[in-house]
PDB file of N, CA and C in Angstrom:
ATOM      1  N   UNK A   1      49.378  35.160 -41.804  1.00  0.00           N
ATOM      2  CA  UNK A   1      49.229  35.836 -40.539  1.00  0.00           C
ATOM      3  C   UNK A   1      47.754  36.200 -40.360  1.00  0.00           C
ATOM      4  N   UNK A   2      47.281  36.206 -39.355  1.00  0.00           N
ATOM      5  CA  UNK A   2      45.946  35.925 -39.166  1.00  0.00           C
ATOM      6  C   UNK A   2      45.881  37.114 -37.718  1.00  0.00           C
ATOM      7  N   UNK A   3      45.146  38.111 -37.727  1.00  0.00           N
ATOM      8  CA  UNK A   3      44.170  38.893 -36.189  1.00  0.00           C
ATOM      9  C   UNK A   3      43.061  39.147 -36.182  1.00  0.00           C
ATOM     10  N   UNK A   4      42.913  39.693 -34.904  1.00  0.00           N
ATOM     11  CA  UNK A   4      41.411  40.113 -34.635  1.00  0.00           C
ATOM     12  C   UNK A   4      40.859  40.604 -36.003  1.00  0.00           C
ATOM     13  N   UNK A   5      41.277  41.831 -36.532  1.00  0.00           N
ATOM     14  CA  UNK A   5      40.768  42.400 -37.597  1.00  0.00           C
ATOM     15  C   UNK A   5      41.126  41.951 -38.787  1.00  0.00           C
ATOM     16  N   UNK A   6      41.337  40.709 -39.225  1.00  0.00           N
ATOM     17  CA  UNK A   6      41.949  40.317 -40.147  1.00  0.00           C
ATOM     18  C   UNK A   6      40.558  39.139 -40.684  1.00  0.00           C
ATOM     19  N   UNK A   7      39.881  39.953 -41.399  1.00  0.00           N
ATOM     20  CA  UNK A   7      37.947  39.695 -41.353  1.00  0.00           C
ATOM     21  C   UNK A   7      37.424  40.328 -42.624  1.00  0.00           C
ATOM     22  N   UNK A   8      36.282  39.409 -42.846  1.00  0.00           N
ATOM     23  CA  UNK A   8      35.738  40.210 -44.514  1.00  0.00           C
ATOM     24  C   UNK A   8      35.314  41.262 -44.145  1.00  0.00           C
ATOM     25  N   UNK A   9      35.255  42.328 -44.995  1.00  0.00           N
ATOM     26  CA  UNK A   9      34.832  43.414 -44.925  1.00  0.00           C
ATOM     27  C   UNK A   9      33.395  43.442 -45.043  1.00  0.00           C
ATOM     28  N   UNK A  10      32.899  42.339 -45.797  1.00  0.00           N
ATOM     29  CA  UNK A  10      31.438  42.778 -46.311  1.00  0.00           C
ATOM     30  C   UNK A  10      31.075  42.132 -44.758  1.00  0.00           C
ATOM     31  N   UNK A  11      31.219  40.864 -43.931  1.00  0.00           N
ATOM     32  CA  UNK A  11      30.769  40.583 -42.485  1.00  0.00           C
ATOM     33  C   UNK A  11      30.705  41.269 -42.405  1.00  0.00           C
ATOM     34  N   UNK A  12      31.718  42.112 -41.979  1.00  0.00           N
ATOM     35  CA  UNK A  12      31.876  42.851 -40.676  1.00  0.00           C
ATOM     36  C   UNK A  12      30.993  44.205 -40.827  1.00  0.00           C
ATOM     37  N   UNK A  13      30.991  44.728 -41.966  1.00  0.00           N
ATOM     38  CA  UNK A  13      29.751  45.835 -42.323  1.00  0.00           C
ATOM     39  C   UNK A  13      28.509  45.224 -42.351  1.00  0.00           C
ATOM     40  N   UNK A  14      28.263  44.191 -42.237  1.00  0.00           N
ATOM     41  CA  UNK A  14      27.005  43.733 -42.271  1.00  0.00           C
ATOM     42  C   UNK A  14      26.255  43.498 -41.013  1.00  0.00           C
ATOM     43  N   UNK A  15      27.333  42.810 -40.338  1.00  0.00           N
ATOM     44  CA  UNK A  15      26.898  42.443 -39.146  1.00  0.00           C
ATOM     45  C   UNK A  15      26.932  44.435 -37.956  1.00  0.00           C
ATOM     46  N   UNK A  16      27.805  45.089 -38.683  1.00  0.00           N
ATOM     47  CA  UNK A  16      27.705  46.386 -37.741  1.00  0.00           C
ATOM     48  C   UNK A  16      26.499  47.164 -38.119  1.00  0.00           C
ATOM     49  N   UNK A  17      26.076  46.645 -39.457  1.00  0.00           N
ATOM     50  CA  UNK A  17      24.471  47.809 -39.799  1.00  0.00           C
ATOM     51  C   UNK A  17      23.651  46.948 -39.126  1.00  0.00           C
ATOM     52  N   UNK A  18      23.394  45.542 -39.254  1.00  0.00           N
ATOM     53  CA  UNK A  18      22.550  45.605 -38.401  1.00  0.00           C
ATOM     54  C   UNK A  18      22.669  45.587 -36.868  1.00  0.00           C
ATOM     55  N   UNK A  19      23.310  46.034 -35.886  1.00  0.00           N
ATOM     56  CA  UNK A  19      23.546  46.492 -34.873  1.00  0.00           C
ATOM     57  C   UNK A  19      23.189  47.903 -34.526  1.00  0.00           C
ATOM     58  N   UNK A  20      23.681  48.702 -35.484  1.00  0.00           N
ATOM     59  CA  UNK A  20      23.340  49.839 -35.269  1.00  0.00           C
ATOM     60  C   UNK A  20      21.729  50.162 -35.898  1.00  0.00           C
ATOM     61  N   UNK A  21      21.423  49.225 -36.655  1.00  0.00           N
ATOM     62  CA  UNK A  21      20.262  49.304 -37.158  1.00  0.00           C
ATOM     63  C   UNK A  21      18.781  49.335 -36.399  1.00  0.00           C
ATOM     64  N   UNK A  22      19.295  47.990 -35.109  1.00  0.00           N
ATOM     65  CA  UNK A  22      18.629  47.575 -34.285  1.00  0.00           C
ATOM     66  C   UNK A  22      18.886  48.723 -32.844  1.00  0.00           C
ATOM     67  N   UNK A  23      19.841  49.358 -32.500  1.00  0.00           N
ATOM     68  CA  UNK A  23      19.740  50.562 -32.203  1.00  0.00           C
ATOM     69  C   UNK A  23      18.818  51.917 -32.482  1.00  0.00           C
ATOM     70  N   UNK A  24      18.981  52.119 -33.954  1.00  0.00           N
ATOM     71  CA  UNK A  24      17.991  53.312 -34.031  1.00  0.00           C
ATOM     72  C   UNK A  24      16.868  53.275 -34.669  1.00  0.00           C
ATOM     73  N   UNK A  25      16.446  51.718 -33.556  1.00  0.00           N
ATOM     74  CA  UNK A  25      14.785  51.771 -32.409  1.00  0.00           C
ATOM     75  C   UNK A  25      14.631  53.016 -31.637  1.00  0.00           C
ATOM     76  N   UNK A  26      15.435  53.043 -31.130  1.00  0.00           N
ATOM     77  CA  UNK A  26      15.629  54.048 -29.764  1.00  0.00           C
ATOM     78  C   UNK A  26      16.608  55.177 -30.536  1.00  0.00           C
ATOM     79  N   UNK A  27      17.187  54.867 -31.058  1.00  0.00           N
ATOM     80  CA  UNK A  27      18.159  56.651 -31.052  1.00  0.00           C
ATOM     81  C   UNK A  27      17.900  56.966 -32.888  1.00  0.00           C
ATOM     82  N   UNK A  28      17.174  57.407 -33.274  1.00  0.00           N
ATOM     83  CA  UNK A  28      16.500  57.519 -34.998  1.00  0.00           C
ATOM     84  C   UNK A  28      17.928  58.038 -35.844  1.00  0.00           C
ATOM     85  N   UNK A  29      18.919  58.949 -35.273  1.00  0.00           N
ATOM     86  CA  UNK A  29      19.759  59.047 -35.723  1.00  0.00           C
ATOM     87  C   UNK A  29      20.713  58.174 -36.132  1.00  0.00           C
ATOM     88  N   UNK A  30      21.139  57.180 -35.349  1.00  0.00           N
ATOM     89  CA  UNK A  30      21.735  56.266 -35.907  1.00  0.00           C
ATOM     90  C   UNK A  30      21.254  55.028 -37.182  1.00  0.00           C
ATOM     91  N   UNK A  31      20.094  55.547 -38.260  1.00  0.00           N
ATOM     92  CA  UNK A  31      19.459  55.302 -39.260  1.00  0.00           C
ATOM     93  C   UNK A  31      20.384  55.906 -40.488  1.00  0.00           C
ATOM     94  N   UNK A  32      21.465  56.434 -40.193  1.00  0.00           N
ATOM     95  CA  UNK A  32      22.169  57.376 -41.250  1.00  0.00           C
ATOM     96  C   UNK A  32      23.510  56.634 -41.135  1.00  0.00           C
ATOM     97  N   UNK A  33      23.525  56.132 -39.847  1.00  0.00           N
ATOM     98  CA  UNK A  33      24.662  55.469 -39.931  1.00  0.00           C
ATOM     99  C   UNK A  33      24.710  53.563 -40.622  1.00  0.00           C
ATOM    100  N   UNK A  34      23.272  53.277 -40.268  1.00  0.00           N
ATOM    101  CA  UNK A  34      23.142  51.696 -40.526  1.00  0.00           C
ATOM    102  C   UNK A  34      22.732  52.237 -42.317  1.00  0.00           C
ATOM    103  N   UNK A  35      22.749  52.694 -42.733  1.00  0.00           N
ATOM    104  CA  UNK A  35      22.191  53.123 -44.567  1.00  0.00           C
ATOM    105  C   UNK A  35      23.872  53.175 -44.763  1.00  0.00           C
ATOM    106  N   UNK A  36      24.980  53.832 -44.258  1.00  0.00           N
ATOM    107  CA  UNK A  36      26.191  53.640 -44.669  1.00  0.00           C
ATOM    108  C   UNK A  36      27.226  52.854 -44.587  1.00  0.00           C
ATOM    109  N   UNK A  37      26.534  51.887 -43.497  1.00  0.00           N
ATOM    110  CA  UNK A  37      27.219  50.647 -43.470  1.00  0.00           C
ATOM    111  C   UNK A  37      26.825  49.456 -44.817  1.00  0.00           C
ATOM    112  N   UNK A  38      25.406  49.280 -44.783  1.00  0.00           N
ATOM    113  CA  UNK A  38      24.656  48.785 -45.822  1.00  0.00           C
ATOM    114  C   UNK A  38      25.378  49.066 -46.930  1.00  0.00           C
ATOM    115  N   UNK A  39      25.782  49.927 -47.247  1.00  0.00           N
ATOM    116  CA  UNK A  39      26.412  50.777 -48.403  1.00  0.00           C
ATOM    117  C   UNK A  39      27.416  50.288 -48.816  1.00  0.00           C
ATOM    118  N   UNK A  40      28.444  50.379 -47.554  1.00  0.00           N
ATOM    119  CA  UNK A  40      29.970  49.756 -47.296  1.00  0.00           C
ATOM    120  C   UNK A  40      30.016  48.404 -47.966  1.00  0.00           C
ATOM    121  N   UNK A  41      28.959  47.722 -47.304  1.00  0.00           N
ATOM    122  CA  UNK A  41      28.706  46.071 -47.488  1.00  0.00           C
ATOM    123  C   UNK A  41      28.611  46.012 -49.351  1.00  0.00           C
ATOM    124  N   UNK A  42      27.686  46.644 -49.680  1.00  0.00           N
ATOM    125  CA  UNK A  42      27.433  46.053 -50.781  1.00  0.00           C
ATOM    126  C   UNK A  42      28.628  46.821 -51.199  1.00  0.00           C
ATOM    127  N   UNK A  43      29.288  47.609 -51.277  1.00  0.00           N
ATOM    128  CA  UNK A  43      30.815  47.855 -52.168  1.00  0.00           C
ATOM    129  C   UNK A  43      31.288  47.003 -52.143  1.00  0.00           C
ATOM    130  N   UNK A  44      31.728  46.547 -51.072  1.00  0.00           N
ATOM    131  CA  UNK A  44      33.070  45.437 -50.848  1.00  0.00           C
ATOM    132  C   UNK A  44      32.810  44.507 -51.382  1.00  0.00           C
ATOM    133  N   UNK A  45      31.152  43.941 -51.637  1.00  0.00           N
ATOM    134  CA  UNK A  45      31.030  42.433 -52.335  1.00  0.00           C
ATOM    135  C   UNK A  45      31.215  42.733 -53.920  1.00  0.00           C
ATOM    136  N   UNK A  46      30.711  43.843 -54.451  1.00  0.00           N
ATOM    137  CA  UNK A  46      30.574  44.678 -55.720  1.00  0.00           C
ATOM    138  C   UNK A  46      32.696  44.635 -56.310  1.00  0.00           C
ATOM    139  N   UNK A  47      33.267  44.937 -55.468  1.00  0.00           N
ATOM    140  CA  UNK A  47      34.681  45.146 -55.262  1.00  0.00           C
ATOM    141  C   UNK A  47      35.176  43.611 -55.511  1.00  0.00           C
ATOM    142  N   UNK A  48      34.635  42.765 -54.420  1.00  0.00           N
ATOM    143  CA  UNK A  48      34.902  41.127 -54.370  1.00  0.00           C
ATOM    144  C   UNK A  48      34.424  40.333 -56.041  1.00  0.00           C
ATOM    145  N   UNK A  49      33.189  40.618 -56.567  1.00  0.00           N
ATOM    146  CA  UNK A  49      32.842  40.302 -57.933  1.00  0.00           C
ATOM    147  C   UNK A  49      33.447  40.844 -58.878  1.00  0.00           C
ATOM    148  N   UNK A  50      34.347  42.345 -58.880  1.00  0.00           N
ATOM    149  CA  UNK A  50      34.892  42.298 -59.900  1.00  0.00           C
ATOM    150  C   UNK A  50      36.136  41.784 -60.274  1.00  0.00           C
ATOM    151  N   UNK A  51      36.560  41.980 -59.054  1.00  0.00           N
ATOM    152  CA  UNK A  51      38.083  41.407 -59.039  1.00  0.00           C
ATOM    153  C   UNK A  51      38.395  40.714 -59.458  1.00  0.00           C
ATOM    154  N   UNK A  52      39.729  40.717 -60.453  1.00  0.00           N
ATOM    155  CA  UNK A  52      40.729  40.046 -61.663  1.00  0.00           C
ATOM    156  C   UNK A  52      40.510  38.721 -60.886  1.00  0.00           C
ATOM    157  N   UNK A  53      40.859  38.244 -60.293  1.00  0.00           N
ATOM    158  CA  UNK A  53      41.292  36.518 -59.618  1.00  0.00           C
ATOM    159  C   UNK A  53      39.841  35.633 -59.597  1.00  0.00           C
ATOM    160  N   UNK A  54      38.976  37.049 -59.428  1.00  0.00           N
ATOM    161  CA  UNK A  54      37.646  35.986 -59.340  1.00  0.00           C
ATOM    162  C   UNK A  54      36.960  35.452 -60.815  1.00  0.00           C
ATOM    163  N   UNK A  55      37.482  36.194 -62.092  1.00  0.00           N
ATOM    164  CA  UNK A  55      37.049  35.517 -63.198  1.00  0.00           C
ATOM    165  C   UNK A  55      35.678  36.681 -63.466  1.00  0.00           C
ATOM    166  N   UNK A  56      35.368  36.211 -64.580  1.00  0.00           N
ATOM    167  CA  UNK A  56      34.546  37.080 -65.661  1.00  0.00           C
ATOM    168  C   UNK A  56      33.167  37.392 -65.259  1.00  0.00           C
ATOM    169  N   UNK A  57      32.460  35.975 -64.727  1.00  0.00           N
ATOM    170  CA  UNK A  57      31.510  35.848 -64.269  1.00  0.00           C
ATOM    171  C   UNK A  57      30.892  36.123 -62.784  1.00  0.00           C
ATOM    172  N   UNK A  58      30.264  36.645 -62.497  1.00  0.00           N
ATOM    173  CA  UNK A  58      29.374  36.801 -61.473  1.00  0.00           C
ATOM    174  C   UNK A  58      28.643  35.836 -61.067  1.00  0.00           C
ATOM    175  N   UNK A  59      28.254  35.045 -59.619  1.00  0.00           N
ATOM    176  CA  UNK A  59      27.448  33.753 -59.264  1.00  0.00           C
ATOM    177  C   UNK A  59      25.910  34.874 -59.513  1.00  0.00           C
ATOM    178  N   UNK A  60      24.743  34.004 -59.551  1.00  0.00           N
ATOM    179  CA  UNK A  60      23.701  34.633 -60.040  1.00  0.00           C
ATOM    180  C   UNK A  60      23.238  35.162 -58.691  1.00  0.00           C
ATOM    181  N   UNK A  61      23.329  33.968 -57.615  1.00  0.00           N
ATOM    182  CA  UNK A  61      22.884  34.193 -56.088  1.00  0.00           C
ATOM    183  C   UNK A  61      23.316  35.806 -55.707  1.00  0.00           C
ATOM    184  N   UNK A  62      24.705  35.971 -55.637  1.00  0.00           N
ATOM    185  CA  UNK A  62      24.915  37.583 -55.189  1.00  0.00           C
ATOM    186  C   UNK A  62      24.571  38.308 -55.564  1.00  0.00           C
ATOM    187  N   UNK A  63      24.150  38.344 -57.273  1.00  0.00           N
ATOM    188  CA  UNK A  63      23.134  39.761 -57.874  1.00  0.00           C
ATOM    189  C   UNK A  63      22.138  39.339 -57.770  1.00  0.00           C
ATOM    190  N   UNK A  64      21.689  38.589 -57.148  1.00  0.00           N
ATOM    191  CA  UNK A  64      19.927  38.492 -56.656  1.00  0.00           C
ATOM    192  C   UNK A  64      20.193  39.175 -55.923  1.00  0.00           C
ATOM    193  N   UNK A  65      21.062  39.033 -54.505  1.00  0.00           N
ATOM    194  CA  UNK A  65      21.212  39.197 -53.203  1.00  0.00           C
ATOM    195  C   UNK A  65      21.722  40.784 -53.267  1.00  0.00           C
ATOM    196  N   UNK A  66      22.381  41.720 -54.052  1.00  0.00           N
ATOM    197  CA  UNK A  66      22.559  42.904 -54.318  1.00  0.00           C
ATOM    198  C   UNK A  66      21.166  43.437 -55.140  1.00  0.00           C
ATOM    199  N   UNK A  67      20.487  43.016 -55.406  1.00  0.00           N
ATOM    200  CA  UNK A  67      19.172  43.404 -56.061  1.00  0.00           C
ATOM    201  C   UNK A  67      17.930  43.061 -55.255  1.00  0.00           C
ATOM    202  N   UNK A  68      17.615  42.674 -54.114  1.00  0.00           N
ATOM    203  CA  UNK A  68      17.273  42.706 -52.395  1.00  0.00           C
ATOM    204  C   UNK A  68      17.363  43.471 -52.186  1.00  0.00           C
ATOM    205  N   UNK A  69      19.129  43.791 -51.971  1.00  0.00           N
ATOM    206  CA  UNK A  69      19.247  45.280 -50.931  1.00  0.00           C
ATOM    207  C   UNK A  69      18.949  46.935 -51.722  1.00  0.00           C
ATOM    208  N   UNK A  70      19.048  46.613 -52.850  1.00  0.00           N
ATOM    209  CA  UNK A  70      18.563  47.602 -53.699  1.00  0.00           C
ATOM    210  C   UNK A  70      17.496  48.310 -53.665  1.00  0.00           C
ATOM    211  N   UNK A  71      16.386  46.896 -53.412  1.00  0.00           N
ATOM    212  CA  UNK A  71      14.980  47.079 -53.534  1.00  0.00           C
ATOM    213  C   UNK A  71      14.785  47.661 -52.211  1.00  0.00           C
ATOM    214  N   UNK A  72      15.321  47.094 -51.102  1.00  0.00           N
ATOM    215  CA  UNK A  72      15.366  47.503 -49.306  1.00  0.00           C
ATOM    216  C   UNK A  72      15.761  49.095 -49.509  1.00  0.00           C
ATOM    217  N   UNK A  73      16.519  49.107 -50.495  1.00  0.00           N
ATOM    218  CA  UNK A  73      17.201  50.883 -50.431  1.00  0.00           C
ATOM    219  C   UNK A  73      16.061  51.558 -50.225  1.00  0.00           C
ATOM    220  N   UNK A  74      15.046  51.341 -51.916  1.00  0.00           N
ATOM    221  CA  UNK A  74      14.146  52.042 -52.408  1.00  0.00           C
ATOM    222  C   UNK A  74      13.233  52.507 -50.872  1.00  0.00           C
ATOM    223  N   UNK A  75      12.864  51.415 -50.261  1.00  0.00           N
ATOM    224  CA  UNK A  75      12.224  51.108 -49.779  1.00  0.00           C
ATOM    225  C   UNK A  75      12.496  52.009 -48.268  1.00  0.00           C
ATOM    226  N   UNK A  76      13.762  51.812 -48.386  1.00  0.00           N
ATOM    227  CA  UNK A  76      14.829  52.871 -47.127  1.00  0.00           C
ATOM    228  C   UNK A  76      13.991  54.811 -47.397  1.00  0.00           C
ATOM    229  N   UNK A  77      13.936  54.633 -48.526  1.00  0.00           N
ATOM    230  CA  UNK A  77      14.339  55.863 -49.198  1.00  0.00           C
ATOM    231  C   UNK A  77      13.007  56.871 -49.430  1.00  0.00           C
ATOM    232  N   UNK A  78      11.743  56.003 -49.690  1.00  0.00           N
ATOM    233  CA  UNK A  78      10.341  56.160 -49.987  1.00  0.00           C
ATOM    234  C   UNK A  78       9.485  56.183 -49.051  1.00  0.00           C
ATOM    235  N   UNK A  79       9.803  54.571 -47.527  1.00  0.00           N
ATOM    236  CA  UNK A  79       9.198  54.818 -46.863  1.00  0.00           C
ATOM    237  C   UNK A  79       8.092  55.777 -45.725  1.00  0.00           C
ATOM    238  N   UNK A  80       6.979  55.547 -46.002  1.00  0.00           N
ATOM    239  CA  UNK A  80       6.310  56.499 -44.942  1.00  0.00           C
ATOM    240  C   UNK A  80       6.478  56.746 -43.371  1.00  0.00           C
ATOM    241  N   UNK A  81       6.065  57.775 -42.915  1.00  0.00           N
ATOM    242  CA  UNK A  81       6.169  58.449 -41.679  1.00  0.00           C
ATOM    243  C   UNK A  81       5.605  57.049 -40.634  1.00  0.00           C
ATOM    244  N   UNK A  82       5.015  56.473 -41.135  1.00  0.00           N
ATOM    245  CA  UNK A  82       4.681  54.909 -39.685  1.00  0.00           C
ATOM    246  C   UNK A  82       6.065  53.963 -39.612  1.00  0.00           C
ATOM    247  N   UNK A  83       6.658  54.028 -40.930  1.00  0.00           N
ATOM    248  CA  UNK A  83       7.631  52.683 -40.842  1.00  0.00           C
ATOM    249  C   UNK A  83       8.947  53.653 -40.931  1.00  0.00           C
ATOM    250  N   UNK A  84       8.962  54.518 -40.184  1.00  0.00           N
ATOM    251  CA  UNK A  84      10.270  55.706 -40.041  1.00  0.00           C
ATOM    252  C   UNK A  84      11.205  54.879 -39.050  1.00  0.00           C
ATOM    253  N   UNK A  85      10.307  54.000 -37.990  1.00  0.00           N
ATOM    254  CA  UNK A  85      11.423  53.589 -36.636  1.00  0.00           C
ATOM    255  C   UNK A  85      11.935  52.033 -37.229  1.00  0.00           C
ATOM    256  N   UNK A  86      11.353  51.483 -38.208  1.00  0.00           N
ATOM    257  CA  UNK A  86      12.038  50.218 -38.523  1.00  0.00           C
ATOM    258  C   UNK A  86      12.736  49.887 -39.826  1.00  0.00           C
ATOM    259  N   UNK A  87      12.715  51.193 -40.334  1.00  0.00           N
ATOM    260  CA  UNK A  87      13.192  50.981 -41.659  1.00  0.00           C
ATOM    261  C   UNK A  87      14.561  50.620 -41.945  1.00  0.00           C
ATOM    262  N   UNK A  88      15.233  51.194 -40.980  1.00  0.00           N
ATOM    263  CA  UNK A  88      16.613  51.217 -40.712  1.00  0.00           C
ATOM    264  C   UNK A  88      17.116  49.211 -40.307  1.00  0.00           C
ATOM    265  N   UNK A  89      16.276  48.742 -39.693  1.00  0.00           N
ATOM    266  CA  UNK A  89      16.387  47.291 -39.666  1.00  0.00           C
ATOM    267  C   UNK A  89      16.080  46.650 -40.532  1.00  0.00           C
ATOM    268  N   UNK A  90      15.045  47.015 -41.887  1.00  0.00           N
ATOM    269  CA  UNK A  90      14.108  46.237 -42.980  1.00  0.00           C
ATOM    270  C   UNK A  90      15.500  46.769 -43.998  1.00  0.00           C
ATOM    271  N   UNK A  91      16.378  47.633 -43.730  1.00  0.00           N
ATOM    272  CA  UNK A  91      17.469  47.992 -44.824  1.00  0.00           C
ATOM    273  C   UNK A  91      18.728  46.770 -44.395  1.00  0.00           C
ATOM    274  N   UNK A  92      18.607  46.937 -43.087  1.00  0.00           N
ATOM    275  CA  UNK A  92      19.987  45.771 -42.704  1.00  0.00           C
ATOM    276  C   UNK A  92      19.921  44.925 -42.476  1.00  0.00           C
ATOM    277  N   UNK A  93      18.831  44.122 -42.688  1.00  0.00           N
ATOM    278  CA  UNK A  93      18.155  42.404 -42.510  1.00  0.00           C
ATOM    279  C   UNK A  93      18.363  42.022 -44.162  1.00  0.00           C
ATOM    280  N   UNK A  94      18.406  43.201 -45.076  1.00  0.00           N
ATOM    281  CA  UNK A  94      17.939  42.805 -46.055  1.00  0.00           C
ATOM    282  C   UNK A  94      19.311  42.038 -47.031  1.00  0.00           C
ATOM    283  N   UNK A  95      20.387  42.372 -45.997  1.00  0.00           N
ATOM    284  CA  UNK A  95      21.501  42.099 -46.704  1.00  0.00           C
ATOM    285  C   UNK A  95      21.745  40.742 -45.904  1.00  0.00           C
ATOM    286  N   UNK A  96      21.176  39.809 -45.238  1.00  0.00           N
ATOM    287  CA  UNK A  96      21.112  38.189 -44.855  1.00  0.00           C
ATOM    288  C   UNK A  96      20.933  37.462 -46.418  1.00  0.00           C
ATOM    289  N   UNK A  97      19.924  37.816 -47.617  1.00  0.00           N
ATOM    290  CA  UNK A  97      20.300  37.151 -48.502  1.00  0.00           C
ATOM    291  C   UNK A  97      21.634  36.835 -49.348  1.00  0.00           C
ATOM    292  N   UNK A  98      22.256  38.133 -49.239  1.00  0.00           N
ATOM    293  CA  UNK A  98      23.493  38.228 -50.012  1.00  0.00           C
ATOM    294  C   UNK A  98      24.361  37.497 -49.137  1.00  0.00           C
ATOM    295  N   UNK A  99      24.400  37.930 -48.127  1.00  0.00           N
ATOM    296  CA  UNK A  99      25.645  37.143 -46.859  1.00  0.00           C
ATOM    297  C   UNK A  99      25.574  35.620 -47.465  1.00  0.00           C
ATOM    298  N   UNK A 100      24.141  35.199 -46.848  1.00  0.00           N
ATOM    299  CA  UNK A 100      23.866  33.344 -47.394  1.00  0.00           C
ATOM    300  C   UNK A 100      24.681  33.050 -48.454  1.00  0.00           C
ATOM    301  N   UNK A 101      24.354  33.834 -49.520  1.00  0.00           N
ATOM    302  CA  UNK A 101      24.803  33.391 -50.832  1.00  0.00           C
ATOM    303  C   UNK A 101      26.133  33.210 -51.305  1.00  0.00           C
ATOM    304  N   UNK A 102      26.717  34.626 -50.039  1.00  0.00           N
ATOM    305  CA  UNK A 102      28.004  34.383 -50.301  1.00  0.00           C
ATOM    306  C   UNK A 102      29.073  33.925 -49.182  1.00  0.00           C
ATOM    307  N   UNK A 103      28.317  32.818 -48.506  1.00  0.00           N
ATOM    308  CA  UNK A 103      28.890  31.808 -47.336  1.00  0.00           C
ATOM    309  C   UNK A 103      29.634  30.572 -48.457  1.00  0.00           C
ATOM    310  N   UNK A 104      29.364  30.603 -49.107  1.00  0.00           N
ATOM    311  CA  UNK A 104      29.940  29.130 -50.135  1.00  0.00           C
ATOM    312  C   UNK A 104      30.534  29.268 -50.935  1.00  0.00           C
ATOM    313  N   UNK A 105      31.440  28.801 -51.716  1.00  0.00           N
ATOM    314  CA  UNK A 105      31.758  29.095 -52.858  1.00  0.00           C
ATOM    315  C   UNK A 105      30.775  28.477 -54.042  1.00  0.00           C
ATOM    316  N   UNK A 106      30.478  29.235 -55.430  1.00  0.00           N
ATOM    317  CA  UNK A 106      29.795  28.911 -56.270  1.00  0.00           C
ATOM    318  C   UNK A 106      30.475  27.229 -56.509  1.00  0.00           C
ATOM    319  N   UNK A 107      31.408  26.633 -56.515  1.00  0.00           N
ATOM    320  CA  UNK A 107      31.531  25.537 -57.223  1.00  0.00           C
ATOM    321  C   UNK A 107      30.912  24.504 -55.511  1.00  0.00           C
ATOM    322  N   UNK A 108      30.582  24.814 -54.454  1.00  0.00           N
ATOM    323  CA  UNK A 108      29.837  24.136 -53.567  1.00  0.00           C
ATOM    324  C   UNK A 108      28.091  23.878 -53.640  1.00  0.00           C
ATOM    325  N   UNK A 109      27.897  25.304 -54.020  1.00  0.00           N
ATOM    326  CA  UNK A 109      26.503  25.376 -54.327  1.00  0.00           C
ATOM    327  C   UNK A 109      25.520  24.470 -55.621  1.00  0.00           C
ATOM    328  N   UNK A 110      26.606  24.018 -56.291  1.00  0.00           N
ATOM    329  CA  UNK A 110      25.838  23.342 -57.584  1.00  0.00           C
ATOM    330  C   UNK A 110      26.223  24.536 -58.993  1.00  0.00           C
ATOM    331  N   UNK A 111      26.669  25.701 -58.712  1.00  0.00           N
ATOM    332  CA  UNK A 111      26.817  26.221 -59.630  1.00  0.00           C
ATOM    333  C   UNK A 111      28.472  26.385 -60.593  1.00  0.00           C
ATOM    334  N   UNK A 112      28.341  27.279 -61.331  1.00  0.00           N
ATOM    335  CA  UNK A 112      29.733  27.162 -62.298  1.00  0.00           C
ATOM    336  C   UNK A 112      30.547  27.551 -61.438  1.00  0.00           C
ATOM    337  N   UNK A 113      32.068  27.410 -60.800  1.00  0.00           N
ATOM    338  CA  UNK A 113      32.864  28.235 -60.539  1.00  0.00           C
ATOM    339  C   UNK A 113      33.422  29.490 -60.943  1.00  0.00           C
TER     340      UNK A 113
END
């Protein structure tokens, strides 16, 4: 059975931080909300890698791609008073590597299943 909401979780948090991300251009508050979507995202893939069915191993691509958004955190987190209005987008762009990586399955990419 298949609906509207019947969708990865990590998309759909991904694609909503950066929306709201690209929003608070204009409204700075909604910067609290795109940092907890970001958040969301990387659980659910964190959730998706451990899980019994998926096997022992981790593809290397997604902990690159969770170690990106990590670095984007820091970066969320440290940033100075000039890069206050875009940081919130440099946090939710940053999760396009992980998405990529995890558009395929590892046994498509060349790697181990």
């Amino acid at each position: 059975m298949s609906g509207p909401l019947d969708r990865d979780p990590f998309v759909m948090a991904a694609v909503l931080a950066i929306a709201t991300s690209l929003a608070s251009i204009e409204d700075p508050q909604l910067g609290a909300l795109s940092l907890t979507l970001v958040a969301l995202a990387v659980a659910s893939r964190l959730v998706h890698l451990r899980s019994s069915a998926r096997g022992r191993r981790a593809p290397r691509e997604e902990l690159a791609g969770i170690s990106i958004v990590a670095l984007a955190a820091l970066l969320y987190a440290a940033a100075p008073t000039p890069l206050g209005a875009v940081r919130a987008p440099i946090l939710a762009v940053s999760l396009l590597p992980l998405w990529w990586a995890t558009r395929l399955p590892a046994a498509d990419r060349g790697g181990l299943a």
